[in-house]
Protein backbone atom coordinates (compact mmCIF):
# COMPACT_ATOMS: atom_id res chain seq x y z
CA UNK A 1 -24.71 0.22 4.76
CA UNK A 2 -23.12 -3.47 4.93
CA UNK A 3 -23.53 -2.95 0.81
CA UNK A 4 -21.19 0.15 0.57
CA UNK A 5 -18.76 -1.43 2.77
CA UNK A 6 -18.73 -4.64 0.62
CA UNK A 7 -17.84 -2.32 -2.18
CA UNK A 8 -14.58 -0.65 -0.94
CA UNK A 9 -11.49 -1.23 -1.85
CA UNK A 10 -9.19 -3.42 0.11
CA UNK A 11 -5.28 -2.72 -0.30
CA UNK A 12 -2.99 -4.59 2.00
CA UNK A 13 -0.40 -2.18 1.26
CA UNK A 14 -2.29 1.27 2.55
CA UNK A 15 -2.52 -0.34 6.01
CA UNK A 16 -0.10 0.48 8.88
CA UNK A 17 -0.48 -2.83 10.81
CA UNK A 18 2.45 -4.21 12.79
CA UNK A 19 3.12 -8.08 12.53
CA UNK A 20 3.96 -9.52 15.97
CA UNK A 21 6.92 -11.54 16.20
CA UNK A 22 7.34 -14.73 17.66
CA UNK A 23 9.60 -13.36 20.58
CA UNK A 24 6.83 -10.80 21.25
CA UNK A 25 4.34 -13.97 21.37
CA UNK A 26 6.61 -16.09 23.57
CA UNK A 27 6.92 -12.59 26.12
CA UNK A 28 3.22 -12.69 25.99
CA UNK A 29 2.09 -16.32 26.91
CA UNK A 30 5.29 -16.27 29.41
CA UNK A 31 4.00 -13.30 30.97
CA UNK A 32 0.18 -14.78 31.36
CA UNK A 33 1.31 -18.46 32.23
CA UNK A 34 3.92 -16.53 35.41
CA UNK A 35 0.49 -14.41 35.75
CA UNK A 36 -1.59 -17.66 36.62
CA UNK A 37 0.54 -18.94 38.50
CA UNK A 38 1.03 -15.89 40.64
CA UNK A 39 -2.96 -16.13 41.33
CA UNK A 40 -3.34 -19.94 42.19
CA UNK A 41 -0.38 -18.93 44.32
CA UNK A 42 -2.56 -16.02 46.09
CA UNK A 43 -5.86 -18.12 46.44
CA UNK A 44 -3.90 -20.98 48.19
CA UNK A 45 -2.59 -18.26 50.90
CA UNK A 46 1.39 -18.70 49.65
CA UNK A 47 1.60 -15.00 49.11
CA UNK A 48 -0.57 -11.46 50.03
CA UNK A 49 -2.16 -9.56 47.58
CA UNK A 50 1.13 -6.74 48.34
CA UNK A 51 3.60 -9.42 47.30
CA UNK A 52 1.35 -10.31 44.51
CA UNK A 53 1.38 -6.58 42.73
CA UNK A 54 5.21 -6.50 43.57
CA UNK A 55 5.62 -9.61 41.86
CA UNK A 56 3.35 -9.01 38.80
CA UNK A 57 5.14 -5.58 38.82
CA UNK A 58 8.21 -7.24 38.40
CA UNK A 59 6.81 -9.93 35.87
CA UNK A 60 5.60 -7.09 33.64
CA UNK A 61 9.30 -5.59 33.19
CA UNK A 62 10.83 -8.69 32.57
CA UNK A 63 8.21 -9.99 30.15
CA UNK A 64 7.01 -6.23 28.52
CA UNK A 65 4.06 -8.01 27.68
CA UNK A 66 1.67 -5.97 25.15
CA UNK A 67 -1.62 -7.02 26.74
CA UNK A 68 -0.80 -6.65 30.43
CA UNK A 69 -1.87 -2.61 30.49
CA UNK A 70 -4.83 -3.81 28.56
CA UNK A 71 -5.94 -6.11 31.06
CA UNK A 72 -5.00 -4.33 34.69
């Protein structure tokens, strides 16, 4: 099995992969680092666990961040 697969043809061109940008990069680690600090903020008794989800709510349309659905 690992054989055939060695044998296949690789073009570059025949795949439909999209490149990330760097703006789509920045969204992402802004999104996780506001995401972090929204749970140290929770576990130190700042804010509830409602204002939490409003706030990540928030954070996730103002960052769009690709992983966040992923990861919920």
């Amino acid at each position: 099995m690992i054989e055939a697969a060695n044998h296949l043809p690789y073009n570059p061109q025949e795949t439909n992969y999209t490149k990330i940008t760097q703006e789509e990069i920045q969204r992402e680690v802004d999104y996780w680092r506001a995401y972090k600090i929204l749970q140290k903020m929770l576990k130190a008794g700042l804010i509830s666990e409602e204002e939490f989800d409003k706030i990540d709510k928030l954070n996730i349309k103002t960052f769009s961040p690709m992983y966040a659905q992923l990861m919920a």
